[in-house]
N, C-alpha and C. Protein backbone atom coordinates (compact mmCIF):
# COMPACT_ATOMS: atom_id res chain seq x y z
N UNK A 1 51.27 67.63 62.54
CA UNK A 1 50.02 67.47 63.24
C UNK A 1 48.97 66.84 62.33
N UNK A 2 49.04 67.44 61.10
CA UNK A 2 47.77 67.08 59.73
C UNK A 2 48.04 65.02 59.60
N UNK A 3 49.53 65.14 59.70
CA UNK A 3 49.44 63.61 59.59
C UNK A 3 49.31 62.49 60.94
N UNK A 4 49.35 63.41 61.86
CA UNK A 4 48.79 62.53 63.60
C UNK A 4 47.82 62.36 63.50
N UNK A 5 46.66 63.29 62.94
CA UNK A 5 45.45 63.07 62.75
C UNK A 5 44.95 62.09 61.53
N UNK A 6 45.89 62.28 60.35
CA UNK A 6 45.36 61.01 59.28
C UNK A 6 45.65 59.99 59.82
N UNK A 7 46.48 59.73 60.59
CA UNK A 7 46.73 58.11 61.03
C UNK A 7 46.37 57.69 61.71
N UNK A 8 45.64 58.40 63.06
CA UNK A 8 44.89 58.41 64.17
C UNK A 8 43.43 58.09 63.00
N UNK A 9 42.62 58.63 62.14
CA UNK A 9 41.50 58.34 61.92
C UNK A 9 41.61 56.89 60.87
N UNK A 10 43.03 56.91 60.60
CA UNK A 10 43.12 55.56 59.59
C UNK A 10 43.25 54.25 60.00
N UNK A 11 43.92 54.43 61.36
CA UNK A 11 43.76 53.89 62.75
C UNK A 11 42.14 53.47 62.70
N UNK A 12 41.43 54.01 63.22
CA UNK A 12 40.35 54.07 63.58
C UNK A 12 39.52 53.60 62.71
N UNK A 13 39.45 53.80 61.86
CA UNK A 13 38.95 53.14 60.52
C UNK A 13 38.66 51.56 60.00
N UNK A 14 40.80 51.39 60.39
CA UNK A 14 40.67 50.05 60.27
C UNK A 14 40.50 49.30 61.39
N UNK A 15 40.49 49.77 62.70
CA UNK A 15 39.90 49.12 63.50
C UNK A 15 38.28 48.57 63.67
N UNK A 16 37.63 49.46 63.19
CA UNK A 16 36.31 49.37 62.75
C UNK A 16 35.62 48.67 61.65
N UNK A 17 36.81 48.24 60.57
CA UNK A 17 36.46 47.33 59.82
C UNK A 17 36.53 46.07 60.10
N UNK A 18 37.74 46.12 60.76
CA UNK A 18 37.88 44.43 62.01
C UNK A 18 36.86 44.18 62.85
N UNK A 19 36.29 44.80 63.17
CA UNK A 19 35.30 44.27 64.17
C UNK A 19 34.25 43.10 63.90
N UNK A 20 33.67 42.15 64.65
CA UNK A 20 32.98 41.10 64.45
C UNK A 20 31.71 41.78 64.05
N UNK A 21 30.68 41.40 62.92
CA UNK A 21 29.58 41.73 63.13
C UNK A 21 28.73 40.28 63.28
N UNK A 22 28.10 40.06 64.45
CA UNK A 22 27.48 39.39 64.61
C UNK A 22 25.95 39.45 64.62
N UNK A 23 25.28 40.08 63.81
CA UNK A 23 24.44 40.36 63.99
C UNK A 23 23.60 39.44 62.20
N UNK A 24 25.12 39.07 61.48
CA UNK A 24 24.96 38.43 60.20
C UNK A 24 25.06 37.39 60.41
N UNK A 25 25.67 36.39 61.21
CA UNK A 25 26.92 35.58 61.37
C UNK A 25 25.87 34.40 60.55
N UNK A 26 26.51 33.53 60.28
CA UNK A 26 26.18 32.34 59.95
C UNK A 26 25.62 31.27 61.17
N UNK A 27 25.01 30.21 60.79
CA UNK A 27 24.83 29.13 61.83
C UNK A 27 25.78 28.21 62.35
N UNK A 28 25.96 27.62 63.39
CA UNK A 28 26.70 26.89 63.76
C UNK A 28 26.31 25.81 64.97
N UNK A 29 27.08 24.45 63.56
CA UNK A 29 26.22 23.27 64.33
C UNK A 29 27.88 22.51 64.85
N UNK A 30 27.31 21.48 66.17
CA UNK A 30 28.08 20.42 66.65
C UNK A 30 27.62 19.22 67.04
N UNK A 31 28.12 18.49 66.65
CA UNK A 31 27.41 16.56 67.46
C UNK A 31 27.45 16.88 69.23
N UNK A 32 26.63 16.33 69.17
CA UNK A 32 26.41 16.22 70.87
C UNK A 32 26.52 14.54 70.78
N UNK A 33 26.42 13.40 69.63
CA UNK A 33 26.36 12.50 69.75
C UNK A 33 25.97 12.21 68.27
N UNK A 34 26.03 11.16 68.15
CA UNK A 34 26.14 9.63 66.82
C UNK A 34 26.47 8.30 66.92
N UNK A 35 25.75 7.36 66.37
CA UNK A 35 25.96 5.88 66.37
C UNK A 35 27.30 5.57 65.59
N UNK A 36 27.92 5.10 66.29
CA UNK A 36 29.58 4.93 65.64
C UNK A 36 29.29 3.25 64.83
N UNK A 37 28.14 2.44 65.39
CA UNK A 37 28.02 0.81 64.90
C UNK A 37 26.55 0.79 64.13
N UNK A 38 26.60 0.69 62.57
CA UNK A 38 25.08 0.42 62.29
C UNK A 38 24.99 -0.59 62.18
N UNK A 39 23.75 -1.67 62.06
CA UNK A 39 23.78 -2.33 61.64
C UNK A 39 22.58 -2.64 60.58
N UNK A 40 21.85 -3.94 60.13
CA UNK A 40 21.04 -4.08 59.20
C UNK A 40 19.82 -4.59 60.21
N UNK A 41 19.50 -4.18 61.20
CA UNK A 41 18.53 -4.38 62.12
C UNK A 41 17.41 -3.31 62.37
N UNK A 42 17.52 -2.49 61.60
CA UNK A 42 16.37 -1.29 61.95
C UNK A 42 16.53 -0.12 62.50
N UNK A 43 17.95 0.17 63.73
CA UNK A 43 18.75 0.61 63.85
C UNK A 43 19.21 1.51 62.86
N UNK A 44 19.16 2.62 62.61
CA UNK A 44 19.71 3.31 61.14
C UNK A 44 20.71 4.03 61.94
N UNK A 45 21.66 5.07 61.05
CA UNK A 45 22.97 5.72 61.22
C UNK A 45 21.90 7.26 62.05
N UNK A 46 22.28 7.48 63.27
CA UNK A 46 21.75 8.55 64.17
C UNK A 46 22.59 9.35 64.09
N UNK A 47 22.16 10.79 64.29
CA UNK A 47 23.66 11.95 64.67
C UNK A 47 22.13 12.96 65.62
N UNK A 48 22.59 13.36 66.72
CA UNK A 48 22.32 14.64 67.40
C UNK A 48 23.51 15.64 66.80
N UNK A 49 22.72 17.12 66.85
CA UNK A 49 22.93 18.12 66.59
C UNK A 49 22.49 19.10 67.19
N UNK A 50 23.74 19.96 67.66
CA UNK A 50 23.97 21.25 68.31
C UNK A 50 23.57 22.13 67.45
N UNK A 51 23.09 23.15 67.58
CA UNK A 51 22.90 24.39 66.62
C UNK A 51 22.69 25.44 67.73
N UNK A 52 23.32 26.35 66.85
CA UNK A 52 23.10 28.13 67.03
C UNK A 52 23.19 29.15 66.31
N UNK A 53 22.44 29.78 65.97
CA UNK A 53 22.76 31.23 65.68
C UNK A 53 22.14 32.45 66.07
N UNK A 54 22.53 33.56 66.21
CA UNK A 54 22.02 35.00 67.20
C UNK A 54 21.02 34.84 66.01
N UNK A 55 19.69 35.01 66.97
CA UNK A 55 18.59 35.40 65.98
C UNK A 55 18.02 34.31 64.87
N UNK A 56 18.32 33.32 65.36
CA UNK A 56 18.10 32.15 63.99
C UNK A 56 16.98 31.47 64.27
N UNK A 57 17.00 30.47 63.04
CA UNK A 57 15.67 30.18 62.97
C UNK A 57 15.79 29.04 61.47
N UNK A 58 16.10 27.71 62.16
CA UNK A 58 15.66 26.37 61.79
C UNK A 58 14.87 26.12 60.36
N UNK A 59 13.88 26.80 60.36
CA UNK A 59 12.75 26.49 59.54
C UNK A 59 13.71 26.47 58.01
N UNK A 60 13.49 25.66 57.13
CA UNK A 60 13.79 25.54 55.98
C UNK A 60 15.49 26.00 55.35
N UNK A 61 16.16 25.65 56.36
CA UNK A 61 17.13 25.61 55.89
C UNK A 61 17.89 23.94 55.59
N UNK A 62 18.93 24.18 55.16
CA UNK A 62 19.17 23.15 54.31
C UNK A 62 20.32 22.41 55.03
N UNK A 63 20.32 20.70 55.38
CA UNK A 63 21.33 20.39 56.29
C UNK A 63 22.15 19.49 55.12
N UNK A 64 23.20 19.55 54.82
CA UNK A 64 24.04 18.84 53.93
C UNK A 64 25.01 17.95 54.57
N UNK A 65 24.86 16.22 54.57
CA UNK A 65 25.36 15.09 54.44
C UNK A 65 26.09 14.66 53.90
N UNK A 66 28.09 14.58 54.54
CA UNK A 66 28.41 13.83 53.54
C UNK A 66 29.33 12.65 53.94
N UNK A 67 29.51 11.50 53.31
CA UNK A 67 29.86 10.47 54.05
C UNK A 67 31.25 10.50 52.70
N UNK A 68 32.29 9.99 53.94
CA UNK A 68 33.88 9.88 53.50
C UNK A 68 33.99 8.36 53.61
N UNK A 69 34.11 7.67 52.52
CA UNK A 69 34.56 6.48 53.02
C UNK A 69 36.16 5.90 53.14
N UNK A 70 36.58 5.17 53.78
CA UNK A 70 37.57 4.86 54.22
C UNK A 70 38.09 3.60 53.53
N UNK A 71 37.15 2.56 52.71
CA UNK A 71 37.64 1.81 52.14
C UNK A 71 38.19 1.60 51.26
N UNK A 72 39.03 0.36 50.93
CA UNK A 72 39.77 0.56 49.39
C UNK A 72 39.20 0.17 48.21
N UNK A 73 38.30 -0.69 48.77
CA UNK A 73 37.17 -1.65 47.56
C UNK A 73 36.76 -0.31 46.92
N UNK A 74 36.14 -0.49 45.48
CA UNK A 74 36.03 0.53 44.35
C UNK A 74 34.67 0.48 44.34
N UNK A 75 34.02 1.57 44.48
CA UNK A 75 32.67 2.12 44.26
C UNK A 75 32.37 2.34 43.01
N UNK A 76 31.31 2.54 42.64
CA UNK A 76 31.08 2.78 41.07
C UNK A 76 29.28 3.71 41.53
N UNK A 77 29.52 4.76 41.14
CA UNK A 77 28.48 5.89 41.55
C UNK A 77 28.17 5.88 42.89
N UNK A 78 29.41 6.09 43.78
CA UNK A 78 29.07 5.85 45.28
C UNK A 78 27.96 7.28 45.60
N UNK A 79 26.88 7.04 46.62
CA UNK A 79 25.99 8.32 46.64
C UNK A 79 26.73 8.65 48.13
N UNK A 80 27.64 9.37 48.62
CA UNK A 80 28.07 10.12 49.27
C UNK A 80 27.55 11.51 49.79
N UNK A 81 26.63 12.32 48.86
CA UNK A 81 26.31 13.42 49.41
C UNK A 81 24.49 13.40 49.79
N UNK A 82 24.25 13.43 51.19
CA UNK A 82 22.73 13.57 51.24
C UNK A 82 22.30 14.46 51.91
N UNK A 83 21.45 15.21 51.15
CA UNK A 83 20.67 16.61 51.54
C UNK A 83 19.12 16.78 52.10
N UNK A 84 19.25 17.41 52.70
CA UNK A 84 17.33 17.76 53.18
C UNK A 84 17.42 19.40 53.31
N UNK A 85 16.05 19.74 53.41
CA UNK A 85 15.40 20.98 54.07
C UNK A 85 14.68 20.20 55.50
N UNK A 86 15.11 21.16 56.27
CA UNK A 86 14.47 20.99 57.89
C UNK A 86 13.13 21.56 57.68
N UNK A 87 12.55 20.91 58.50
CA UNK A 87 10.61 21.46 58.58
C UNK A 87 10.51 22.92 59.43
N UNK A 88 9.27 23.04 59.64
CA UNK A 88 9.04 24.69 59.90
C UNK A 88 9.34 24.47 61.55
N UNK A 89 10.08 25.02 62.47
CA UNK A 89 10.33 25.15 64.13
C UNK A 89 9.62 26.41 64.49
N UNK A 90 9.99 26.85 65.40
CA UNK A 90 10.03 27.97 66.13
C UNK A 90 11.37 28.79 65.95
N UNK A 91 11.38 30.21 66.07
CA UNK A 91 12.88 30.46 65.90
C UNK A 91 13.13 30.40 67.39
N UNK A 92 14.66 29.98 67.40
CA UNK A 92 15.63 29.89 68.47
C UNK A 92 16.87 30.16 67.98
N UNK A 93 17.37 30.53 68.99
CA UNK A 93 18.80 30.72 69.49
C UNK A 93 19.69 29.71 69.27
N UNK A 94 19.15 28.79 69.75
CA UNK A 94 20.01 27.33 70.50
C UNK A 94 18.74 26.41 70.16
N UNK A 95 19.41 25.35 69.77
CA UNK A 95 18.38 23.87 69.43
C UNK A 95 19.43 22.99 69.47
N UNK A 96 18.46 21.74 69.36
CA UNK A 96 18.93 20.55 68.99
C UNK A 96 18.61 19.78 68.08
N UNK A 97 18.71 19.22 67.34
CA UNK A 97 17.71 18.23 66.29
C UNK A 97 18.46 16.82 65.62
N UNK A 98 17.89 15.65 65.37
CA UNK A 98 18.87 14.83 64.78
C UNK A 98 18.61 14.84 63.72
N UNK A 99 19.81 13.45 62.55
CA UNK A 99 19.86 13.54 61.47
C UNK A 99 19.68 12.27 61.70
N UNK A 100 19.26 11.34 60.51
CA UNK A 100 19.13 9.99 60.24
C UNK A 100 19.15 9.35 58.91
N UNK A 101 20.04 8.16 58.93
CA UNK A 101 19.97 7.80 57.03
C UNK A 101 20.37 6.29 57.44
N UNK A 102 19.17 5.80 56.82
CA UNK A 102 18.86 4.62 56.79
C UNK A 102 19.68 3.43 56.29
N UNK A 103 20.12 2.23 57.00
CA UNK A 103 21.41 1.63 56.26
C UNK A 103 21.20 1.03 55.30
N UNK A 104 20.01 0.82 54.84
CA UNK A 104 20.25 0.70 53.22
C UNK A 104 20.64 1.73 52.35
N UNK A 105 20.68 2.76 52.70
CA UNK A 105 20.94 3.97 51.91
C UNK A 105 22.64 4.40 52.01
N UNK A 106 23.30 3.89 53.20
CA UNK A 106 24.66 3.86 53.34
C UNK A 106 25.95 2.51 53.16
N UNK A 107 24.73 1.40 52.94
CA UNK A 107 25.82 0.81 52.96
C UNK A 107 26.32 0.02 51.19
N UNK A 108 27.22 -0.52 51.03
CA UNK A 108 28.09 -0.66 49.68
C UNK A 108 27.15 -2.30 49.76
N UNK A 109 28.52 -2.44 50.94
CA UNK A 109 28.58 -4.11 51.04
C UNK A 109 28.90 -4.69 49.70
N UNK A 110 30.94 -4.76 49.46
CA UNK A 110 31.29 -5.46 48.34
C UNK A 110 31.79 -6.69 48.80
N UNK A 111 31.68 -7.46 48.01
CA UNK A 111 32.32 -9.13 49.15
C UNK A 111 32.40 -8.93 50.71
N UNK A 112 30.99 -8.31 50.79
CA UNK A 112 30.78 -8.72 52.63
C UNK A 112 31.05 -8.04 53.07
N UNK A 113 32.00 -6.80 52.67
CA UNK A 113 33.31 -6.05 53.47
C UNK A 113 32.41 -5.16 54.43
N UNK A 114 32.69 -4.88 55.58
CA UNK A 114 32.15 -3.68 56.26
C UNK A 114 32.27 -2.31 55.93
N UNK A 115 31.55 -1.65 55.42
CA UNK A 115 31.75 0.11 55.40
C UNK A 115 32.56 0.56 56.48
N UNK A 116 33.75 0.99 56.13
CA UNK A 116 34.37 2.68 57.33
C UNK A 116 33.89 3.43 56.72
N UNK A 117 33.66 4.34 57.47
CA UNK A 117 33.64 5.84 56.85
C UNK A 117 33.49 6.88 57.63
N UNK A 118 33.04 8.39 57.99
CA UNK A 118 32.81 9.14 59.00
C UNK A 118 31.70 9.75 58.13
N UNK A 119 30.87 10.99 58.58
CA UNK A 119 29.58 11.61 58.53
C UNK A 119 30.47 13.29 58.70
N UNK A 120 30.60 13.91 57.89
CA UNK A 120 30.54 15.26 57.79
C UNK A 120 29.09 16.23 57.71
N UNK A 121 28.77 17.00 58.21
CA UNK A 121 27.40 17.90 58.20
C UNK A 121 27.88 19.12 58.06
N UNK A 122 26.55 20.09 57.45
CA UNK A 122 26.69 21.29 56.98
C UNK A 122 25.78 22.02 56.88
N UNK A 123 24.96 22.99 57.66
CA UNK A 123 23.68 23.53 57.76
C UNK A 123 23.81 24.80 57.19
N UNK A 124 23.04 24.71 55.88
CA UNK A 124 22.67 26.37 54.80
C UNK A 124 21.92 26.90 55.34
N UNK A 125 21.67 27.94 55.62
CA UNK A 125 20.76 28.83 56.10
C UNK A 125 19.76 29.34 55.23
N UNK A 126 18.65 29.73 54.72
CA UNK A 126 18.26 30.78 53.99
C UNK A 126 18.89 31.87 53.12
N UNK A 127 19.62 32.28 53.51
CA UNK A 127 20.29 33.67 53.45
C UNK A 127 21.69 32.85 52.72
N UNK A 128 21.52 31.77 52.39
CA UNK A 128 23.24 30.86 52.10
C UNK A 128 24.23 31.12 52.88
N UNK A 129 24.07 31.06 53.69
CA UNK A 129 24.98 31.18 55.19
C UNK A 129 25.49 29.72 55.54
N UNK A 130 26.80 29.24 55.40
CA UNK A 130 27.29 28.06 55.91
C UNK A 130 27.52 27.69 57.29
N UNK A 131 27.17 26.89 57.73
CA UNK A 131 27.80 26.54 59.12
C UNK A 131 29.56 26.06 58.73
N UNK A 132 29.95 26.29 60.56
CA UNK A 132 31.37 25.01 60.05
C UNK A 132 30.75 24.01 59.87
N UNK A 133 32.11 23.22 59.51
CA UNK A 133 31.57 21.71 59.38
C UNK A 133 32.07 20.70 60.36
N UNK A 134 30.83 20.00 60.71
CA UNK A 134 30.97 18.95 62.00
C UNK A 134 31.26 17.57 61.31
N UNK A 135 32.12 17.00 62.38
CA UNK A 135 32.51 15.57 61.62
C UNK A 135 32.41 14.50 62.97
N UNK A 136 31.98 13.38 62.38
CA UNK A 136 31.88 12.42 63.36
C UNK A 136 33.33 11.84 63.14
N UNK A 137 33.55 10.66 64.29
CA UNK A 137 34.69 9.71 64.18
C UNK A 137 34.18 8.34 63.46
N UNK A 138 35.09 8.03 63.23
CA UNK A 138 35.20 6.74 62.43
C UNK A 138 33.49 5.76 62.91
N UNK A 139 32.80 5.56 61.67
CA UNK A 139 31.91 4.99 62.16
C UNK A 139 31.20 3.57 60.82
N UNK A 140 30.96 2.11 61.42
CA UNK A 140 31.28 1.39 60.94
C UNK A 140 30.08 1.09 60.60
N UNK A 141 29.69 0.11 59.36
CA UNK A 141 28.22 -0.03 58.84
C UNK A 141 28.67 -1.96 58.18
N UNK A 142 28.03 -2.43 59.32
CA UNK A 142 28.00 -3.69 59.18
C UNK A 142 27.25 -4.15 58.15
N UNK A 143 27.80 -5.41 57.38
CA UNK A 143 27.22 -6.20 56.26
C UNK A 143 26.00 -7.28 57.00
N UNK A 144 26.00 -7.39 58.04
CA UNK A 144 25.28 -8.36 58.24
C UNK A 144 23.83 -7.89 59.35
């Protein structure tokens, strides 16, 4: 009987350690949309962004940029990772907000070649709380 009951509360125990606590959770962002074609027209590289978290709240957290490139031509100090702090919001639940980086700031342009590459994102929270990470599709940054 002494051991129906240890296993029944050990049971119980570890069921209780499994449980979700959401009341910590981290943020979590998704594209609702992005410019897949930049070009050198004024036009810069756009991304909309999904966000949520129970109880969250935008203000000064940190959105991390990073661009994968796809080409074979050789970079030499390629700047791949770009970071901000978001300005002060309202807290919410649910938002939206975009990201933007200017195509001089993304593009190589070695003998003309067009940039591939995709846009990975990553929203820090305050608290260093990671979001997943959202990825665009293949998106191209014209030389001309």
């Amino acid at each position: 009987m002494k051991s129906g009951i240890f296993i029944l509360s050990l049971s119980f125990l570890l069921a209780l350690g499994c449980t979700k606590d959401n009341n910590g959770g981290g943020p979590s962002i998704s594209i609702k949309s992005y410019t897949s074609s930049v070009f050198n027209n004024g036009n810069d590289f756009n991304a909309v962004l999904s966000y949520s978290q129970k109880g969250g709240n935008l203000s000064g957290d940190s959105l991390v940029i990073i661009r994968r490139r796809f080409n074979q031509s050789y970079v030499s100090n390629p700047r791949d990772t770009f970071s901000t702090r978001l300005p002060t919001t309202p807290s919410t639940d649910n938002a939206e907000f975009s990201a933007s980086l200017a195509w001089q700031d993304i593009e190589y342009g070695i003998n003309g070649e067009n940039d591939t590459c995709d846009f990975r994102f990553v929203l820090i929270d305050q608290n260093m709380k990671h979001s997943d990470t959202a990825a665009t599709g293949t998106v191209i940054i014209y030389q001309y």
